[in-house]
C-alpha atoms as a PDB file:
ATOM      1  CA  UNK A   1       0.000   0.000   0.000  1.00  0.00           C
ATOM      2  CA  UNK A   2       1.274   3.583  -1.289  1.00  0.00           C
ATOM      3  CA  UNK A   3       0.846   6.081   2.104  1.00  0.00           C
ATOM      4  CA  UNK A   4      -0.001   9.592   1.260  1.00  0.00           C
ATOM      5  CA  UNK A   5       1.947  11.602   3.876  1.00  0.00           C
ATOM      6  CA  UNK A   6       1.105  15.042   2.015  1.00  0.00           C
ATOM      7  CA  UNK A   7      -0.738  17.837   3.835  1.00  0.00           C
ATOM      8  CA  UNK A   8       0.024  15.884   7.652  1.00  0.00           C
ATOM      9  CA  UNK A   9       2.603  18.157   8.738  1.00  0.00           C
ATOM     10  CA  UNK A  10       1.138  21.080   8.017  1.00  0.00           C
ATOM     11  CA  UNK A  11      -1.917  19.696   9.222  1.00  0.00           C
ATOM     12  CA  UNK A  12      -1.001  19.098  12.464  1.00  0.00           C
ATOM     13  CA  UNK A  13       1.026  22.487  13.196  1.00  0.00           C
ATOM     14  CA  UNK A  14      -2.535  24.255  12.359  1.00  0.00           C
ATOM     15  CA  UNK A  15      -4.158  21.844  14.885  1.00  0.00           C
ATOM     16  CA  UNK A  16      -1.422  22.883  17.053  1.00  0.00           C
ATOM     17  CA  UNK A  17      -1.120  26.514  16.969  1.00  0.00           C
ATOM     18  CA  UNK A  18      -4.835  27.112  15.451  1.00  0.00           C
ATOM     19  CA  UNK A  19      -3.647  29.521  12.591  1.00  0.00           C
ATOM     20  CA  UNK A  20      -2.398  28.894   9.073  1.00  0.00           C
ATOM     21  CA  UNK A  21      -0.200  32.120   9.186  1.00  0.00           C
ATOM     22  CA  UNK A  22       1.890  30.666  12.348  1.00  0.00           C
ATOM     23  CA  UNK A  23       1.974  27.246  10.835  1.00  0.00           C
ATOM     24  CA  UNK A  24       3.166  28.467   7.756  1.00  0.00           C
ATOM     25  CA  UNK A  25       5.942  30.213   9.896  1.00  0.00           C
ATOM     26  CA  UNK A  26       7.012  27.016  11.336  1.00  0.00           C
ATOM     27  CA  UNK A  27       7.162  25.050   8.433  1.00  0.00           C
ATOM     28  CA  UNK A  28       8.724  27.908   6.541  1.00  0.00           C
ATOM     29  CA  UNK A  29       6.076  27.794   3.667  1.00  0.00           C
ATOM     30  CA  UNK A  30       3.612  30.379   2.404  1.00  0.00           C
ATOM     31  CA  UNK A  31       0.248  30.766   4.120  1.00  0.00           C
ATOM     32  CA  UNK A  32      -1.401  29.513   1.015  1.00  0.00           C
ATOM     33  CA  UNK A  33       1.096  26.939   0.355  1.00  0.00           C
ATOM     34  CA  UNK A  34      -0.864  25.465   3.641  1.00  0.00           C
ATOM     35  CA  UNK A  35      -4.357  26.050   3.164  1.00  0.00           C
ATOM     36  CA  UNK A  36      -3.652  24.271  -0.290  1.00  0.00           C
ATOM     37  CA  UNK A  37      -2.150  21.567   1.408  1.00  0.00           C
ATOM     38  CA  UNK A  38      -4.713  21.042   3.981  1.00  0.00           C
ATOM     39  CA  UNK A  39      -7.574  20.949   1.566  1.00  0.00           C
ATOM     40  CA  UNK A  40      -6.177  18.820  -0.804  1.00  0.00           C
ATOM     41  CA  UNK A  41      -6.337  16.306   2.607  1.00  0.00           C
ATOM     42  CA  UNK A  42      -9.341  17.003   3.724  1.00  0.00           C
ATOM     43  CA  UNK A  43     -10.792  16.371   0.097  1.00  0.00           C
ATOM     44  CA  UNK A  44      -8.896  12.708   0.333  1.00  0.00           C
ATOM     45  CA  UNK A  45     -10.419  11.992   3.316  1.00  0.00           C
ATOM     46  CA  UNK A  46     -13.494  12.904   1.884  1.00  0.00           C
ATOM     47  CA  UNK A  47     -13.959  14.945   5.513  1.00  0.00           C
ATOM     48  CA  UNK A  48     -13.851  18.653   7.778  1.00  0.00           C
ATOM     49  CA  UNK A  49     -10.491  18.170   9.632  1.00  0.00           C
ATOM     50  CA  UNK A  50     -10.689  21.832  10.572  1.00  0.00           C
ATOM     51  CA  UNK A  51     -13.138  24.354  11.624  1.00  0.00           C
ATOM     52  CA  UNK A  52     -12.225  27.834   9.868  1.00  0.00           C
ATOM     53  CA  UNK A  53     -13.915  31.213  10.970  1.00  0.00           C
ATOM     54  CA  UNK A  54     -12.394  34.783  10.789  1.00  0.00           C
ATOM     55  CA  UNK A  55     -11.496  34.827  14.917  1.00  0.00           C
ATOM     56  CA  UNK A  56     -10.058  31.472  14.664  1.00  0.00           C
ATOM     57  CA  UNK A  57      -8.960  28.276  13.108  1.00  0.00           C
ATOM     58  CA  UNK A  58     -10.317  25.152  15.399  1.00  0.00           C
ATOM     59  CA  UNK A  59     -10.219  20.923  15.084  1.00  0.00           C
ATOM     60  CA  UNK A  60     -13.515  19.101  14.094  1.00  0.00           C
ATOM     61  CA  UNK A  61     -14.105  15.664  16.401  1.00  0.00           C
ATOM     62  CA  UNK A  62     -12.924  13.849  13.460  1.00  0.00           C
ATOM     63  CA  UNK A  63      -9.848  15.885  12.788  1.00  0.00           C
ATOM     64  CA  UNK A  64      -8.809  15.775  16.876  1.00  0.00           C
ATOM     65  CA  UNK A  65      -9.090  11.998  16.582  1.00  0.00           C
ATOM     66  CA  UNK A  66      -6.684  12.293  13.294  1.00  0.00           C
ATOM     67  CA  UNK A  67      -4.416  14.700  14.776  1.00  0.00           C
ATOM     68  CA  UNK A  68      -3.552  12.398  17.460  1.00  0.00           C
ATOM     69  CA  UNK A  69      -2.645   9.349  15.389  1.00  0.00           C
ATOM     70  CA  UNK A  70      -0.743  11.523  12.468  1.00  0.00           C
ATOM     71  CA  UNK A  71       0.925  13.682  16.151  1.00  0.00           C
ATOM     72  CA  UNK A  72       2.291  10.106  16.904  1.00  0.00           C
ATOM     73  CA  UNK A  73       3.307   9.114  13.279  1.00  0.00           C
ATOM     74  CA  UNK A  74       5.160  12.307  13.348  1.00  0.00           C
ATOM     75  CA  UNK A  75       7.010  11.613  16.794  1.00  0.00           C
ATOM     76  CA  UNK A  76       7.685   7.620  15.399  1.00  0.00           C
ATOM     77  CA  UNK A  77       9.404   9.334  12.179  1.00  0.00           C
ATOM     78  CA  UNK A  78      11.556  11.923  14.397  1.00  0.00           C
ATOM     79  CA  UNK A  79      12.744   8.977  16.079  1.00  0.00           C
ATOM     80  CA  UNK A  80      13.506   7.050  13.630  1.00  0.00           C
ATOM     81  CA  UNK A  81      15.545   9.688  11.604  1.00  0.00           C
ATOM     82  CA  UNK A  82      17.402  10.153  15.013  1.00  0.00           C
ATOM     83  CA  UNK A  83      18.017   6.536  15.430  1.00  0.00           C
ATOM     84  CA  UNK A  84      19.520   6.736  12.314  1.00  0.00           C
ATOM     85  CA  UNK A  85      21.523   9.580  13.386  1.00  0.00           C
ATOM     86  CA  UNK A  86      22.848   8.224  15.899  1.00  0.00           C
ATOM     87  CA  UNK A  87      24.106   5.092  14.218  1.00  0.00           C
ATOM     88  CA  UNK A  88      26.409   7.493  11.788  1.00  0.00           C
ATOM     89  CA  UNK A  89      27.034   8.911  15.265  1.00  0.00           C
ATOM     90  CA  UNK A  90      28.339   5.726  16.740  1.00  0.00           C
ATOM     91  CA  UNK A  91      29.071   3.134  14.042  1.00  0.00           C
ATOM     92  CA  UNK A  92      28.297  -0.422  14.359  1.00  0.00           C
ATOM     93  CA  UNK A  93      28.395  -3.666  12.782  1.00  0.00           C
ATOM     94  CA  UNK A  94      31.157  -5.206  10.179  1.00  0.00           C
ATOM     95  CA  UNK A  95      33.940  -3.464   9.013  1.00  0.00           C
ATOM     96  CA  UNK A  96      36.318  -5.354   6.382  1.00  0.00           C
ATOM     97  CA  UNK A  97      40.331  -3.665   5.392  1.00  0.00           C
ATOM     98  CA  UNK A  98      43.180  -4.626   4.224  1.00  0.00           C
ATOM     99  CA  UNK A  99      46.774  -2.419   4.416  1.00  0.00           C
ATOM    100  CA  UNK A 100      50.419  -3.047   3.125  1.00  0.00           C
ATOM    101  CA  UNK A 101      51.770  -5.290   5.982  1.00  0.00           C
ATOM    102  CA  UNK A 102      54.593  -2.929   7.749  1.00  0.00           C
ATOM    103  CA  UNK A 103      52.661  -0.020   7.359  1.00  0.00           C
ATOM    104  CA  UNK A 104      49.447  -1.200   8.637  1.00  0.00           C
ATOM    105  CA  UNK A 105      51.476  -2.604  11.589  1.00  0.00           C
ATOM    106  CA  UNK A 106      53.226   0.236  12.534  1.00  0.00           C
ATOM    107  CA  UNK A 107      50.790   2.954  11.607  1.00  0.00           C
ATOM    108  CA  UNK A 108      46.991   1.754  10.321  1.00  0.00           C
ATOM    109  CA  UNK A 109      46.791  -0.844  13.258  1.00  0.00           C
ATOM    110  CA  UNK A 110      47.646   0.546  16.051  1.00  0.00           C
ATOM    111  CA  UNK A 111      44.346   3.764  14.745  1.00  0.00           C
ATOM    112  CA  UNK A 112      42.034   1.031  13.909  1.00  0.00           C
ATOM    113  CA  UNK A 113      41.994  -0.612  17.461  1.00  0.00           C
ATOM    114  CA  UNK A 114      42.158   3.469  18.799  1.00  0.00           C
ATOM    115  CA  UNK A 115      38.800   3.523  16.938  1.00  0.00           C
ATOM    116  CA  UNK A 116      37.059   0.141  18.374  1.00  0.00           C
ATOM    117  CA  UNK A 117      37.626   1.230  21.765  1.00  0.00           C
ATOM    118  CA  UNK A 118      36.503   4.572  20.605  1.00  0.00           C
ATOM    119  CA  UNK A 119      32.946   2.268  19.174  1.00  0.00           C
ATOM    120  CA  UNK A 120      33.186  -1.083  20.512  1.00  0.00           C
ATOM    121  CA  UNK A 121      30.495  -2.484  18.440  1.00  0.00           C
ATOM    122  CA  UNK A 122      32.338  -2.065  15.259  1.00  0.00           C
ATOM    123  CA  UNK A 123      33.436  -5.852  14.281  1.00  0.00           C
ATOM    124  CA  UNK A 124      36.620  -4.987  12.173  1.00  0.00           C
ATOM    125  CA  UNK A 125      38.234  -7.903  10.135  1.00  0.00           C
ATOM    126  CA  UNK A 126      41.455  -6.411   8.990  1.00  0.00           C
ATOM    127  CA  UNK A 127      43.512  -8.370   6.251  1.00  0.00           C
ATOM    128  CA  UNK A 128      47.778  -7.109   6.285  1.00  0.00           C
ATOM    129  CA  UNK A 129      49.135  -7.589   2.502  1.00  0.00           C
ATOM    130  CA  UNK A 130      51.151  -6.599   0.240  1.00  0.00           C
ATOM    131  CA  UNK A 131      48.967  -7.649  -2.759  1.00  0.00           C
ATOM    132  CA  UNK A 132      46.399  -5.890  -4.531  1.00  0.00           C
ATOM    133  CA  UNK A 133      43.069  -6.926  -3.150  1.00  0.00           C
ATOM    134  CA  UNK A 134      39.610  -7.080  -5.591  1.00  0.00           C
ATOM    135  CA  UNK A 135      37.950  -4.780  -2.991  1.00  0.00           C
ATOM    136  CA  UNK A 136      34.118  -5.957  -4.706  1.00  0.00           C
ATOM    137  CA  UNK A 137      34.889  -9.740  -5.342  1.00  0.00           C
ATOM    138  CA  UNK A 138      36.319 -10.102  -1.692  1.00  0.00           C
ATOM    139  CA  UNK A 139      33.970  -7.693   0.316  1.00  0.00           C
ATOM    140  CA  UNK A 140      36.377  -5.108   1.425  1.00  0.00           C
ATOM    141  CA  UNK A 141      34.618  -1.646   2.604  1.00  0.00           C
ATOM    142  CA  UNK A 142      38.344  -0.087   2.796  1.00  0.00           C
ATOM    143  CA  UNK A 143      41.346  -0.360   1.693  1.00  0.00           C
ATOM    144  CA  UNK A 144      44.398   1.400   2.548  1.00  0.00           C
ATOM    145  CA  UNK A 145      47.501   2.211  -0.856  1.00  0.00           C
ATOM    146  CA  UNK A 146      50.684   4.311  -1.377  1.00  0.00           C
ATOM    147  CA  UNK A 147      52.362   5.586  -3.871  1.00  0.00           C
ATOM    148  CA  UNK A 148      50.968   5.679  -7.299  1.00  0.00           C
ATOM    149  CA  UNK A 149      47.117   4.863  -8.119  1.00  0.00           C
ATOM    150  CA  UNK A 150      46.326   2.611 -11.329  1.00  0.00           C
ATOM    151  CA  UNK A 151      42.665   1.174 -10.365  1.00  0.00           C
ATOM    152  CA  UNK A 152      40.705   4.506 -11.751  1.00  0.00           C
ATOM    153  CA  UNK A 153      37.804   1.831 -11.141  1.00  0.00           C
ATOM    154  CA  UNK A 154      38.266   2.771  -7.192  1.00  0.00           C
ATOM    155  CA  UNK A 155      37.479   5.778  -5.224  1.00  0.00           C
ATOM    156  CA  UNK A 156      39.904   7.206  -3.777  1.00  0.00           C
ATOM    157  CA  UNK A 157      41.083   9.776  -0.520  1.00  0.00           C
ATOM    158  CA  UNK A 158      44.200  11.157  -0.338  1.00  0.00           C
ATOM    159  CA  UNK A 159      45.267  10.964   3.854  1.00  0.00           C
ATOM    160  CA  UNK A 160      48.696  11.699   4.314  1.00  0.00           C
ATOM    161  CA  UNK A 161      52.274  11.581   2.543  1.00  0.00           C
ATOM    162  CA  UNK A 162      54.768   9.197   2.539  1.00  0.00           C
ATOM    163  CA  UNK A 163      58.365  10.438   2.583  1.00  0.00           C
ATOM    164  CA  UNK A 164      61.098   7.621   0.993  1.00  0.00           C
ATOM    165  CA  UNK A 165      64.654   7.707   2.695  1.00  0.00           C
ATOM    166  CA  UNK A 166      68.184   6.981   2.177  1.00  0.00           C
ATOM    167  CA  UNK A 167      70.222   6.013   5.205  1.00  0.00           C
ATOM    168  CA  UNK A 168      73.216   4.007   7.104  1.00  0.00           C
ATOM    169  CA  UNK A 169      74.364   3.938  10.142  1.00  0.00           C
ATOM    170  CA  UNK A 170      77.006   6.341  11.280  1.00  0.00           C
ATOM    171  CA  UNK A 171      80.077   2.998  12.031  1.00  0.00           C
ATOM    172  CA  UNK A 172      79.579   2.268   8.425  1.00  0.00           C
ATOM    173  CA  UNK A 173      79.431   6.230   7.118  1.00  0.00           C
ATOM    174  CA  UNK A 174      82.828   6.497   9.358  1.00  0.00           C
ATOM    175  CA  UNK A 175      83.925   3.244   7.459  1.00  0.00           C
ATOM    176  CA  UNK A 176      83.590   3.756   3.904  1.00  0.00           C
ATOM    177  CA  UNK A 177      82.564   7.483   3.508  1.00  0.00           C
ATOM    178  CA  UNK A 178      79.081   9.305   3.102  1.00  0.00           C
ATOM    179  CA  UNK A 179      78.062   9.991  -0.564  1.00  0.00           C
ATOM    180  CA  UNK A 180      77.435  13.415  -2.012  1.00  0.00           C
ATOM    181  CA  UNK A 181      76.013  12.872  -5.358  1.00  0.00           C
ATOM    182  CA  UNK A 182      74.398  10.473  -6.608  1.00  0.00           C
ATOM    183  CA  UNK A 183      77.339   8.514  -8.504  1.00  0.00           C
ATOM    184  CA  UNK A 184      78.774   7.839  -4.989  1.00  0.00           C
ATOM    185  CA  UNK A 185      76.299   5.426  -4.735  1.00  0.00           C
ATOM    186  CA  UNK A 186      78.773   3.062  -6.906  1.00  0.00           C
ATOM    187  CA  UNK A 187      81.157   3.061  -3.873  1.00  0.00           C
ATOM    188  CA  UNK A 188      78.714   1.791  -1.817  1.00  0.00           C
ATOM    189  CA  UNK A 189      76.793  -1.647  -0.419  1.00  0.00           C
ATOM    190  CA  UNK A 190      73.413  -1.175  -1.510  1.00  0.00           C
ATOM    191  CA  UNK A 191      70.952  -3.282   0.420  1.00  0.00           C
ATOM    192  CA  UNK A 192      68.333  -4.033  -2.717  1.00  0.00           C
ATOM    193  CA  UNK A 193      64.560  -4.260  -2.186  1.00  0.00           C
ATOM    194  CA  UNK A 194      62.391  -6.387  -4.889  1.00  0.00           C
ATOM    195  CA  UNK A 195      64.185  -3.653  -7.594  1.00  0.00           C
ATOM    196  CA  UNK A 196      67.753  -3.206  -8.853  1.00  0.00           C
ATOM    197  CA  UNK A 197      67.378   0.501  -8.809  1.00  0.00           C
ATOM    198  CA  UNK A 198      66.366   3.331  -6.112  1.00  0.00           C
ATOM    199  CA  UNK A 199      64.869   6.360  -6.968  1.00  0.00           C
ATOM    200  CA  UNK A 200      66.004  10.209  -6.725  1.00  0.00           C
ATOM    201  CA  UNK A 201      65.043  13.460  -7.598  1.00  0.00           C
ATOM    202  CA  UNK A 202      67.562  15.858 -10.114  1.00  0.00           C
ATOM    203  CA  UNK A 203      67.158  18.737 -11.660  1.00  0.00           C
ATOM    204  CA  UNK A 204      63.091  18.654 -10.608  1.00  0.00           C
ATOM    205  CA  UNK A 205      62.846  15.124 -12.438  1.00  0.00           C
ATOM    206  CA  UNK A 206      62.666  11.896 -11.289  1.00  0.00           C
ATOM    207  CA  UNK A 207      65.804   9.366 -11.747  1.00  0.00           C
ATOM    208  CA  UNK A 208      66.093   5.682 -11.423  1.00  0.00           C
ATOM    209  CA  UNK A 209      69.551   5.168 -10.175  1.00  0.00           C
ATOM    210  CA  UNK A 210      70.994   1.311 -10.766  1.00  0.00           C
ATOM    211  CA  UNK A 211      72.672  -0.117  -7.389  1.00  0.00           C
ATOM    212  CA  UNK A 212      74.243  -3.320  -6.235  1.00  0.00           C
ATOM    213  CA  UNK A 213      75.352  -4.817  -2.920  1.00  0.00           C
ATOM    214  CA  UNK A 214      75.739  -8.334  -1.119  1.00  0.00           C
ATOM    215  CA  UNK A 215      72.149  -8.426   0.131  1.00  0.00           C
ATOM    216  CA  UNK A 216      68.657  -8.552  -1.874  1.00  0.00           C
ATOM    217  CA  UNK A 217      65.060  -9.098   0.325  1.00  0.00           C
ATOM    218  CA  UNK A 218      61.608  -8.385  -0.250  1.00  0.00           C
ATOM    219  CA  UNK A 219      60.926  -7.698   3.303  1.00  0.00           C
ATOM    220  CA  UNK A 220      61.796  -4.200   4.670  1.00  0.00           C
ATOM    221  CA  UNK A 221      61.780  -4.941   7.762  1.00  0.00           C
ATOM    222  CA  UNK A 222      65.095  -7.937   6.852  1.00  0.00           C
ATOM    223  CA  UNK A 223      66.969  -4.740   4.966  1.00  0.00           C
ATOM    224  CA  UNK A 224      66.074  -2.543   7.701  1.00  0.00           C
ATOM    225  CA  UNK A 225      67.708  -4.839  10.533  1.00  0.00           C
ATOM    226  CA  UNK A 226      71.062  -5.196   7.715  1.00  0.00           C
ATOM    227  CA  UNK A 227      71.119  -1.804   7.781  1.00  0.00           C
ATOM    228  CA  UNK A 228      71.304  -1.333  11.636  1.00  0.00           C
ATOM    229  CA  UNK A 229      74.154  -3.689  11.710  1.00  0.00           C
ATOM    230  CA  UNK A 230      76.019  -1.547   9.272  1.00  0.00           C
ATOM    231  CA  UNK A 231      76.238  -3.809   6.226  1.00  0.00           C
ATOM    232  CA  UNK A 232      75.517  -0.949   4.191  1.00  0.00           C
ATOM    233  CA  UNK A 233      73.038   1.905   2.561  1.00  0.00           C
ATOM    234  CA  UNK A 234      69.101   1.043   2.060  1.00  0.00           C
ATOM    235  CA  UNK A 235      66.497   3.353   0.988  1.00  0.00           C
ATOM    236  CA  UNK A 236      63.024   2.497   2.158  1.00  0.00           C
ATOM    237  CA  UNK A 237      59.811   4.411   3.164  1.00  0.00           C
ATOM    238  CA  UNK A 238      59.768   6.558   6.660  1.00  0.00           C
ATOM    239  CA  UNK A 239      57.357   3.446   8.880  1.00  0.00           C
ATOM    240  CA  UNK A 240      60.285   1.279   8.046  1.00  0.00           C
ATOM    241  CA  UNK A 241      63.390   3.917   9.296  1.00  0.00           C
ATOM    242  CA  UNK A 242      62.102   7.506  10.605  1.00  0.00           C
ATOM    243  CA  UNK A 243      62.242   6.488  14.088  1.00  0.00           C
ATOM    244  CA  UNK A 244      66.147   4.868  13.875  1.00  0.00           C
ATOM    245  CA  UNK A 245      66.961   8.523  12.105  1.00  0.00           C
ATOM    246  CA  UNK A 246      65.620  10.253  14.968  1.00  0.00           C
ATOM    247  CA  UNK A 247      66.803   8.411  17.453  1.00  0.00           C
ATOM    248  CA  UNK A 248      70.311   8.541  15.643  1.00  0.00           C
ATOM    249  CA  UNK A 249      71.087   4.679  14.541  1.00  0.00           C
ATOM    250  CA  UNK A 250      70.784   6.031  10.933  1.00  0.00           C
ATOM    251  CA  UNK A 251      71.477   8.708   9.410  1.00  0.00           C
ATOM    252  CA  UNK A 252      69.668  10.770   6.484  1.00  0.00           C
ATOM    253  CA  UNK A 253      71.597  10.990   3.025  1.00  0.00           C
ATOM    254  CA  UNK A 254      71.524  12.656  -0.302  1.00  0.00           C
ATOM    255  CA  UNK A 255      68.281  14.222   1.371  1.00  0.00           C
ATOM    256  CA  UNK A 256      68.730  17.037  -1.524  1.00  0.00           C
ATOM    257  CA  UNK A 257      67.969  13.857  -4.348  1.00  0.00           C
ATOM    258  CA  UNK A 258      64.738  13.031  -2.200  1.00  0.00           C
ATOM    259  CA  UNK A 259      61.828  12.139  -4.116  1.00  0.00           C
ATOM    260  CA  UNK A 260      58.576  13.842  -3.868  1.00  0.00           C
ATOM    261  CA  UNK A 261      56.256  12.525  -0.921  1.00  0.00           C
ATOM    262  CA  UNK A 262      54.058   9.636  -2.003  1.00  0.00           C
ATOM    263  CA  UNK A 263      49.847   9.779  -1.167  1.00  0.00           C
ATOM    264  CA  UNK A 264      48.822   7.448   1.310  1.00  0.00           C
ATOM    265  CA  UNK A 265      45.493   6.397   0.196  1.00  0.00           C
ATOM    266  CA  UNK A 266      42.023   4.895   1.625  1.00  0.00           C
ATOM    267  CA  UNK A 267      40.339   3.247  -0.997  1.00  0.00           C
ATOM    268  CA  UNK A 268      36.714   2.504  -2.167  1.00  0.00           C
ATOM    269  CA  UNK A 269      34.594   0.806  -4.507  1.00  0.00           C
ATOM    270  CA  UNK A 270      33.104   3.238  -6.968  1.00  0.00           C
ATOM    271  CA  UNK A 271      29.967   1.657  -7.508  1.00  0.00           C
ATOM    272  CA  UNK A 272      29.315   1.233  -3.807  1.00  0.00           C
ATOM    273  CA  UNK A 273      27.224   3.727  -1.736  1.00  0.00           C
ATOM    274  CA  UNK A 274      29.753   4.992   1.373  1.00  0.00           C
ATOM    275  CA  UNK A 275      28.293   3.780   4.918  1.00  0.00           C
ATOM    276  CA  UNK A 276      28.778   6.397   7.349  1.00  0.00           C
ATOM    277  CA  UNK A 277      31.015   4.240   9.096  1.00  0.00           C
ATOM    278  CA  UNK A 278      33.219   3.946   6.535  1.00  0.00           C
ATOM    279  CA  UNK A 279      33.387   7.986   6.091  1.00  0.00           C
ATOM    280  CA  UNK A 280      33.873   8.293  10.018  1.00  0.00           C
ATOM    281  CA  UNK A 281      37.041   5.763   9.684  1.00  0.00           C
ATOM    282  CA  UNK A 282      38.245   7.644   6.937  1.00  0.00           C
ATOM    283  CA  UNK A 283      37.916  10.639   8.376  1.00  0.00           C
ATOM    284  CA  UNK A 284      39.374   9.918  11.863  1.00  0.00           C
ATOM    285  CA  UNK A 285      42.331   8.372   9.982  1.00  0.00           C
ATOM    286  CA  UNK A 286      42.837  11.403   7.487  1.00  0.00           C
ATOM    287  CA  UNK A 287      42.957  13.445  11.128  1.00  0.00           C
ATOM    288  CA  UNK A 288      45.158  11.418  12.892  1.00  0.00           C
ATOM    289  CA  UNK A 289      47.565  10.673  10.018  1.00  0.00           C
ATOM    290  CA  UNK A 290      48.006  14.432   9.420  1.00  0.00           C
ATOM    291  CA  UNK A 291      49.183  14.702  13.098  1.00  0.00           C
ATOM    292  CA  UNK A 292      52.761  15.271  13.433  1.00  0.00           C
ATOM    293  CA  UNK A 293      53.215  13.154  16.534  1.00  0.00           C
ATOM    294  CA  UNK A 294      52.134  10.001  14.046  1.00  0.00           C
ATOM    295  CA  UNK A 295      53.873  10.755  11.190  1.00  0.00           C
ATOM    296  CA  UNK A 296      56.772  11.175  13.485  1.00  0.00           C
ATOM    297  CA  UNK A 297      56.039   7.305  14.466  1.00  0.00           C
END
């Protein structure tokens, strides 16, 4: 059954301050915007809802009995719109991510639990990988990138930057020198990623520069600990090394060839509608990100 809700609201403001001009005010409508609406209700109901004289506007029998049930419609709607309001307010149910590993262990984690204790009934499943997820075929609400974005098929929110460093360790500096250009880098143990080459910034472009050394990993966190041990020069992203440069166990280089920041991205389906919990998350982590004290690690 199709419900009619046209002409109830400003039906029961007239019953409820007897006038169509204060009604009108209320509702922010025209005075004949009202009358229209009422009789176009009254002539549905195929009844006098309201008595109408020049002194005053009063309720029939009939229309007191009506304005009580469409009062309480009203109220049930108001309460509904601020039940929904308060579930944007205070997210619940399921909540599926996935980050790269390292940096959703040192940084995306450790936020994510900060917002389940901030709304316990969030039920986050949280998937750490290093591989491209299909965000529709496998149910994912979020997902957190870096660098450079090739799914245009995604939505996407840009939350904070991503800063890519080279560094040693001040024994091995002292032991075989500290570069100043880039061609140093020949002289050097270069602990290799997944790539033979590490990338700078000259003359305002960007340059691959080929490297070689004793060591090759896919796992940052395997060069990092070389590194620290002073088997030579790595370049990796700031969750992997920012905190050993600040507390002095590495040391910056070449920091005038640094690359651009990378985005740090949370992306989303395109074709999916955004739950407000999803916008909350992203929003609490585009805040927190852009604090210093957690880019700082």
């Amino acid at each position: 059954m199709l419900y009619n809700w046209e002409g109830i609201a400003e039906f029961v403001s007239v019953a409820e301050t007897h006038s169509f001009t204060l009604a009108a005010k209320k509702l922010g409508v025209s005075t004949a915007h009202v009358s229209r609406q009422i009789n176009a209700l009254e002539s549905r109901l195929a009844t006098k809802l309201l008595q109408r004289t020049t002194r005053k506007v009063s309720v029939t029998e009939i229309g007191t009995i009506y304005y009580q049930r469409c009062r309480q419609l009203l109220d049930d709607l108001d309460d509904a719109e601020h039940t929904i309001s308060n579930l944007q307010n205070k997210p619940t149910g399921r909540l599926k991510i996935t980050a790269p590993v390292t940096y959703g262990e040192v940084i995306i984690a450790p936020l994510i639990n900060n917002f389940i204790t901030r709304y316990p009934d969030l039920n986050v499943q949280m998937l750490l990988s290093n591989q491209t997820m299909d965000l529709i075929a496998e149910g994912y609400d979020l997902a957190i990138r870096q660098g450079k974005l090739d799914d245009s098929s995604m939505m996407a929110k840009r939350l904070a930057s991503r800063t890519l460093y080279l560094c040693a360790t001040p024994a091995y500096l002292a032991e075989h020198g500290e570069p100043s250009q880039l061609a140093d880098l020949n002289q050097h143990n270069c602990l290799q990623g997944s790539l033979d080459h590490w990338r700078f910034q000259e003359k305002g472009k960007t340059r691959n520069i080929q490297i070689s050394g004793n060591l090759r990993c896919n796992s940052g966190r395997t060069l990092v600990d070389a590194a620290l041990k002073g088997l030579g020069i790595v370049q990796l992203p700031g969750e992997y090394v920012l905190a050993h440069i600040h507390n002095g166990q590495l040391v910056a280089l070449l920091e005038q060839h640094r690359t651009p920041d990378e985005g740090v991205w949370a992306i989303y389906p395109h074709n999916r509608h955004l739950l407000p919990k999803v916008r909350m998350l992203i929003d609490y982590l585009e805040q927190e990100l852009s604090s210093q004290s957690v880019l700082e690690y």
